[in-house]
C-alpha atoms as a PDB file:
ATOM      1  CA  UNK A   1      76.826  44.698  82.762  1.00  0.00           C
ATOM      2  CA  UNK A   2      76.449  46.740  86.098  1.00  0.00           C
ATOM      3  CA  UNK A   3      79.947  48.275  87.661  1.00  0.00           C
ATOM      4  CA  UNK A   4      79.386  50.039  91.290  1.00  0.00           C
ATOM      5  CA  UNK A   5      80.059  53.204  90.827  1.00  0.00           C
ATOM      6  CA  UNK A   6      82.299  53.924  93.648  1.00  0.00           C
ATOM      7  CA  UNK A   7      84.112  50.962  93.109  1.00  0.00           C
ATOM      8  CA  UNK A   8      86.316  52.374  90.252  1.00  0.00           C
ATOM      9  CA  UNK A   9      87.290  55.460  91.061  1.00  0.00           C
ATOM     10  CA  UNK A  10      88.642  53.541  94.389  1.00  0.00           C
ATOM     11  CA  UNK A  11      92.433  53.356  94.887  1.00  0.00           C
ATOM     12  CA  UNK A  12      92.190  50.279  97.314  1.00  0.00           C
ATOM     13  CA  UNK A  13      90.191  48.259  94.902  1.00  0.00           C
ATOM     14  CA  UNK A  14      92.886  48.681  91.967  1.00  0.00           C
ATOM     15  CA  UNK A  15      95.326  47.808  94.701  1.00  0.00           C
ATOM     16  CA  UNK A  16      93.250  44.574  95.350  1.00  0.00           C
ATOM     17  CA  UNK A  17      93.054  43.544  92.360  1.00  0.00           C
ATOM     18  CA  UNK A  18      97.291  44.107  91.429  1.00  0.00           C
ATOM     19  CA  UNK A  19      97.550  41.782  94.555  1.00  0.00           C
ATOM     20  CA  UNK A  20      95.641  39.483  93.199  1.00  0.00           C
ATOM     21  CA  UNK A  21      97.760  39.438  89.548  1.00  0.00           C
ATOM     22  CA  UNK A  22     100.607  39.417  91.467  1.00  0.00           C
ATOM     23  CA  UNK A  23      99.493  36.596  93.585  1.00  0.00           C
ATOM     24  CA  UNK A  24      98.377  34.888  90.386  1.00  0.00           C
ATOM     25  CA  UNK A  25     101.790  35.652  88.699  1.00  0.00           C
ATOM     26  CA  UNK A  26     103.759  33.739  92.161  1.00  0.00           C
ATOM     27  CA  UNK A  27     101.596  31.043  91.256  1.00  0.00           C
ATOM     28  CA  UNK A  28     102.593  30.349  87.790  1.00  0.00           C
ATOM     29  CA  UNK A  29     106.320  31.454  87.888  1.00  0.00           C
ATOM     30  CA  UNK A  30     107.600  30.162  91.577  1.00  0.00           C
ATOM     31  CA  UNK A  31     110.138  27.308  91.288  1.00  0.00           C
ATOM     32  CA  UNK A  32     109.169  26.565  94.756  1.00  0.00           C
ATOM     33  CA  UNK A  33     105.921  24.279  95.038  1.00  0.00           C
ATOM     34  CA  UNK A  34     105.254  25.787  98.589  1.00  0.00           C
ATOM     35  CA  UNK A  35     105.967  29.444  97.954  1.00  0.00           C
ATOM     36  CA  UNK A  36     103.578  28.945  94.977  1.00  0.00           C
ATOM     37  CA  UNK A  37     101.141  27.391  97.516  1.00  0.00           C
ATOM     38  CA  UNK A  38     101.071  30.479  99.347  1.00  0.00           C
ATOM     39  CA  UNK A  39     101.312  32.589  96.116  1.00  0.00           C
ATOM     40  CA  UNK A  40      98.016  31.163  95.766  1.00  0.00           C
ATOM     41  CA  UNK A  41      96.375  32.110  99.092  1.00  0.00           C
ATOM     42  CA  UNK A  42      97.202  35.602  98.770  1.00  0.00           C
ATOM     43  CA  UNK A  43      95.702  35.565  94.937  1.00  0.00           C
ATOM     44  CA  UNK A  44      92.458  33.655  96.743  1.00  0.00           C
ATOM     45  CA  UNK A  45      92.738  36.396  99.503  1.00  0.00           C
ATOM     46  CA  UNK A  46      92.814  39.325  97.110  1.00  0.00           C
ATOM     47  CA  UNK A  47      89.834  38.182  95.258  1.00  0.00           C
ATOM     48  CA  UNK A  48      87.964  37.983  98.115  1.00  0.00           C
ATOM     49  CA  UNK A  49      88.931  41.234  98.832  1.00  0.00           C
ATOM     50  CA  UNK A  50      87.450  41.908  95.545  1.00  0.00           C
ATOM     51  CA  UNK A  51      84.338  40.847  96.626  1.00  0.00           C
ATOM     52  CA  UNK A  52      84.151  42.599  99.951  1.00  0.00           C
ATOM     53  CA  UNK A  53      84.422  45.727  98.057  1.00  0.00           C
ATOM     54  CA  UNK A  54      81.962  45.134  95.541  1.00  0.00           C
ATOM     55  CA  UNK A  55      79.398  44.403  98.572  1.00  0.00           C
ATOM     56  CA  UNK A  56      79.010  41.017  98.300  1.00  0.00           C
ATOM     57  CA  UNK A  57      80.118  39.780 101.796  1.00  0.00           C
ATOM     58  CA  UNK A  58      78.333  36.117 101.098  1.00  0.00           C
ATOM     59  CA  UNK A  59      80.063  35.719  98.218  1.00  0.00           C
ATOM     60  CA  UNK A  60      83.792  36.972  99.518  1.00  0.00           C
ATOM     61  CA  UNK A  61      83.556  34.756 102.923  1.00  0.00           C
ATOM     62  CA  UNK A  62      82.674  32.097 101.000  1.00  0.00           C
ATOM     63  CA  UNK A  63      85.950  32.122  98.614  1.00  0.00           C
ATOM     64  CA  UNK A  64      87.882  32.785 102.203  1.00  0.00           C
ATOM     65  CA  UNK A  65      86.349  29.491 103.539  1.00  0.00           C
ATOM     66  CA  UNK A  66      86.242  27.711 100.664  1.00  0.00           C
ATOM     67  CA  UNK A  67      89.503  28.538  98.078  1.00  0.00           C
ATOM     68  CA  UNK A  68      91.940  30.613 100.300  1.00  0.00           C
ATOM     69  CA  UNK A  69      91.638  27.925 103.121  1.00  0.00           C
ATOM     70  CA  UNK A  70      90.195  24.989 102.293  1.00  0.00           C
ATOM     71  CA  UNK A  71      91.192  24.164  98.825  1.00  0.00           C
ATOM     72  CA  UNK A  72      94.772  25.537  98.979  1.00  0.00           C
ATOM     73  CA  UNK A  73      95.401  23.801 102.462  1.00  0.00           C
ATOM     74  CA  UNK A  74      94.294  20.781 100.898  1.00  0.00           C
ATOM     75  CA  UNK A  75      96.893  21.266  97.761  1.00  0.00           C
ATOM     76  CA  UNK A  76      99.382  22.561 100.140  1.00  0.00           C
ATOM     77  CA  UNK A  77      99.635  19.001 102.098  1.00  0.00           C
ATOM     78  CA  UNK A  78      98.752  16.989  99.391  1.00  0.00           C
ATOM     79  CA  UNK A  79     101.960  18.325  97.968  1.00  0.00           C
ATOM     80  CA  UNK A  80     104.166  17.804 101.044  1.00  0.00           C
ATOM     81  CA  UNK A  81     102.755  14.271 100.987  1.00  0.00           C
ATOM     82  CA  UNK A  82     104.092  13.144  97.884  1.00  0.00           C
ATOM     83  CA  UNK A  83     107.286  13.676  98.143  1.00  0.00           C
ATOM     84  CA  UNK A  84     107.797  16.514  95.193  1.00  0.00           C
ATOM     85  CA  UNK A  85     110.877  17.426  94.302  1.00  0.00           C
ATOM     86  CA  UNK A  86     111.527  21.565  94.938  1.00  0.00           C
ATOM     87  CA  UNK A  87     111.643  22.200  91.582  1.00  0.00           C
ATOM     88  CA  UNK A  88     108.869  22.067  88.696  1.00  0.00           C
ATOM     89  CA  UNK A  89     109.450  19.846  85.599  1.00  0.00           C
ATOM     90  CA  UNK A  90     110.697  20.932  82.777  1.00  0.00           C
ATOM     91  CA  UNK A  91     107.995  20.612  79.701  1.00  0.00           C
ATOM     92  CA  UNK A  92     109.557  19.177  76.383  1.00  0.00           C
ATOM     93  CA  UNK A  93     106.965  19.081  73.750  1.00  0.00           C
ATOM     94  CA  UNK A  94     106.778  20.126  70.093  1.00  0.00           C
ATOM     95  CA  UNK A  95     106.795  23.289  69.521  1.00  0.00           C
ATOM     96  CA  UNK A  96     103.847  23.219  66.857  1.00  0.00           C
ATOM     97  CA  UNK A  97     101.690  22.409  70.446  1.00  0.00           C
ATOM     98  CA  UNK A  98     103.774  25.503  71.818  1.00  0.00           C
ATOM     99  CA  UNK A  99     102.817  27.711  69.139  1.00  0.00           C
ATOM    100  CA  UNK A 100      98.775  26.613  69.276  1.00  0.00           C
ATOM    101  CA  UNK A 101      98.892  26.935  72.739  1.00  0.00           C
ATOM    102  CA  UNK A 102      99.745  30.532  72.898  1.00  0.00           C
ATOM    103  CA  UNK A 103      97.348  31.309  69.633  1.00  0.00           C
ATOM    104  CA  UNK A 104      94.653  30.064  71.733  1.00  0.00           C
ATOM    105  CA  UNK A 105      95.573  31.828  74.476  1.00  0.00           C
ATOM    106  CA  UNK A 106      96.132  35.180  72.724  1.00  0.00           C
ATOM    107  CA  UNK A 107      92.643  34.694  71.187  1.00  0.00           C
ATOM    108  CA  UNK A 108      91.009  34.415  74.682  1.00  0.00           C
ATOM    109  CA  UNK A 109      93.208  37.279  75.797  1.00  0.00           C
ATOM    110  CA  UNK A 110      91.932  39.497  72.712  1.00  0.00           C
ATOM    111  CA  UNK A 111      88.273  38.356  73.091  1.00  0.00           C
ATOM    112  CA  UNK A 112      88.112  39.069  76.601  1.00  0.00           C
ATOM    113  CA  UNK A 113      90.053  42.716  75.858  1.00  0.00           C
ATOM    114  CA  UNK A 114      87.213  43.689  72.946  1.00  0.00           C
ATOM    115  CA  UNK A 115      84.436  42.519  75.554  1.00  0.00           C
ATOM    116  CA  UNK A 116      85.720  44.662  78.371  1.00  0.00           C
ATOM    117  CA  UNK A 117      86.688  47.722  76.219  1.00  0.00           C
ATOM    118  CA  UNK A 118      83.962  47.129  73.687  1.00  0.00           C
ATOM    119  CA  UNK A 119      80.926  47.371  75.845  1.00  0.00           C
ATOM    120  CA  UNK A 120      79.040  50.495  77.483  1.00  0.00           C
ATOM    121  CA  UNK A 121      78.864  49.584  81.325  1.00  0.00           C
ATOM    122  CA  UNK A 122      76.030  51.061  83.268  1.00  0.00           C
ATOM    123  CA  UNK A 123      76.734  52.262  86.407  1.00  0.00           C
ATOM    124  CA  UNK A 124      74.994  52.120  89.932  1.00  0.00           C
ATOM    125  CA  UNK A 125      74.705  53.409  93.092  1.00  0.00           C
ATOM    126  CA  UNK A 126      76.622  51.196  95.396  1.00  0.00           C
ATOM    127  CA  UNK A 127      74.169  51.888  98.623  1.00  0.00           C
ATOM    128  CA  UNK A 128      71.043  50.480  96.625  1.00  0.00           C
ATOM    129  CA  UNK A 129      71.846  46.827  96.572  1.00  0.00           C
ATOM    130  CA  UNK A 130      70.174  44.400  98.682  1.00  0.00           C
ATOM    131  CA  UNK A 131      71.966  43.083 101.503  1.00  0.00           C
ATOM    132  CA  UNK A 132      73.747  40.070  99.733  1.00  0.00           C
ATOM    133  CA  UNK A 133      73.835  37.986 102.927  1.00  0.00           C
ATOM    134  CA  UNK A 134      70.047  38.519 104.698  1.00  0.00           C
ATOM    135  CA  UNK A 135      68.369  37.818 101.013  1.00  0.00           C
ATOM    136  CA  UNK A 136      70.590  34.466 100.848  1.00  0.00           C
ATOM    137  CA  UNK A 137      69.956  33.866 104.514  1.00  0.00           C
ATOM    138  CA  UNK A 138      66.238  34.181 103.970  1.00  0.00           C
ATOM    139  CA  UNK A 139      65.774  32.304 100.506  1.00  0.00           C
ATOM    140  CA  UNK A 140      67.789  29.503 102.458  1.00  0.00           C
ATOM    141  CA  UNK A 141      65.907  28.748 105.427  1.00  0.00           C
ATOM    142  CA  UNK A 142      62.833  30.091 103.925  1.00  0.00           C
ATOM    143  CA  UNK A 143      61.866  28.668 100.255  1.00  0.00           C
ATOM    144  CA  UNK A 144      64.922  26.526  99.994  1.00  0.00           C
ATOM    145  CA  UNK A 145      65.022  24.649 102.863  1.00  0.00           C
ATOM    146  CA  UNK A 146      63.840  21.709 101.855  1.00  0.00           C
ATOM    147  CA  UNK A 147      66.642  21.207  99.147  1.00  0.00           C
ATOM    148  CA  UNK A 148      69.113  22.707 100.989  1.00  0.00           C
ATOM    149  CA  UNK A 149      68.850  19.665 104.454  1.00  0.00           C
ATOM    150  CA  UNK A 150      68.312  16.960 101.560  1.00  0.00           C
ATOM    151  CA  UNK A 151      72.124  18.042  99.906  1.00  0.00           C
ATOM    152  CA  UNK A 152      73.482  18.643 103.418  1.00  0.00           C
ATOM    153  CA  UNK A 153      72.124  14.853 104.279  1.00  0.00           C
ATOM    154  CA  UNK A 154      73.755  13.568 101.010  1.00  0.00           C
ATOM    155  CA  UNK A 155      76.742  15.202 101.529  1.00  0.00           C
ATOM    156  CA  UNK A 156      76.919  13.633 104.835  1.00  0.00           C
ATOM    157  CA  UNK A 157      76.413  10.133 103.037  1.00  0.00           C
ATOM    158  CA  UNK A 158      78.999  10.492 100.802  1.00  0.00           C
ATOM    159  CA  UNK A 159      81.381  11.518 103.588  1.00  0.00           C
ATOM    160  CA  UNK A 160      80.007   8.389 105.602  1.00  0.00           C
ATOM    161  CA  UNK A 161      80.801   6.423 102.578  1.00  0.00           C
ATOM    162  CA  UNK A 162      84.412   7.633 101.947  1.00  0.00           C
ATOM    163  CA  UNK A 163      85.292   6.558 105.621  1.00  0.00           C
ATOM    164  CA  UNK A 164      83.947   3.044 105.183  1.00  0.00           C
ATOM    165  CA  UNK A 165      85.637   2.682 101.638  1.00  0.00           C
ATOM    166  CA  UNK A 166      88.785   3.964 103.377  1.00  0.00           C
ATOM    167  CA  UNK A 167      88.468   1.930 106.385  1.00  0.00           C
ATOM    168  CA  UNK A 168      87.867  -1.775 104.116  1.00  0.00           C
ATOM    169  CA  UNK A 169      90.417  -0.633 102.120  1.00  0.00           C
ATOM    170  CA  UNK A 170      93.258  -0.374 105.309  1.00  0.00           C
ATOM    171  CA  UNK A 171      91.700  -3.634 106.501  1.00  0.00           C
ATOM    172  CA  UNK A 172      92.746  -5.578 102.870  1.00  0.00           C
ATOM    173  CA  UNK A 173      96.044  -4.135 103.175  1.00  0.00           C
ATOM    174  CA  UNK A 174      96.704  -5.510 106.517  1.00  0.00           C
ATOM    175  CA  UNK A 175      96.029  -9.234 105.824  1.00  0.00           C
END
């Protein structure tokens, strides 16, 4: 595995990445479906952040556009359509599923822990990566163009599709 070398000695990153745990934490432990909404936009934010530093600009607009707008917008009113009550459930279940749930997740926890401490991690030289975004830019409309217009096409099919299911669907109600 490659770490940047500047990248760890950096202040800011480790601050990054505790706003991201802590984002991650609001998430999980926020009685408050909204708050936990925007828990998760600043966890999305922060690992974008992430990226930025590690010089992958691509790569950290992309989980902007995608996760920290997109997909938590779409939760976000997908929530305050259905009517949720303010508070989460409580879970009742047996506690033998209780106790296999957190072995399981101890176990990933511990693998994960011997992987990261466990390894020897080569370092780099930060300024001697490729520029993330021109080598994407060029492999797209270069090589991959032709693959890259067909999914765009099929994606516009399958939006084209939704709206016509959606519309014959409205029209059944009605009568």
């Amino acid at each position: 595995m490659i770490i940047l070398k500047p990248i760890i000695n950096d202040p800011g990153f480790f601050l990054i990445s505790i706003l991201a745990i802590l984002g991650a934490l609001g998430v999980i432990f926020e009685r408050n479906i909204i708050r936990a909404g925007f828990s998760l936009v600043i966890c999305f934010s922060a690992v974008a952040g992430t990226y930025f530093a590690l010089r992958a600009p691509f790569v950290g607009a992309s989980q902007v556009l995608i996760y920290a707008v997109g997909i938590t917008l779409i939760i976000v009113f997908a929530l305050m359509l259905t009517n949720v009550k303010n508070e989460m459930p409580k879970l009742k279940g047996e506690a033998s599923k209780n106790v296999l749930s957190g072995i399981i997740a101890g176990s990933i926890f511990f693998t994960f822990a011997h992987t990261l401490t466990g390894n020897k991690w080569s370092e780099v030289d930060g300024l001697s990566c490729p520029r993330n975004t021109e080598v994407i830019g060029l492999k797209l409309l270069g090589s991959y163009a032709l693959p890259f217009e067909l999914i765009s096409v099929l994606l516009l099919v399958a939006l084209i599709g939704a709206v016509v299911i959606a519309k014959k669907d409205r029209r059944e109600k009605d009568v």
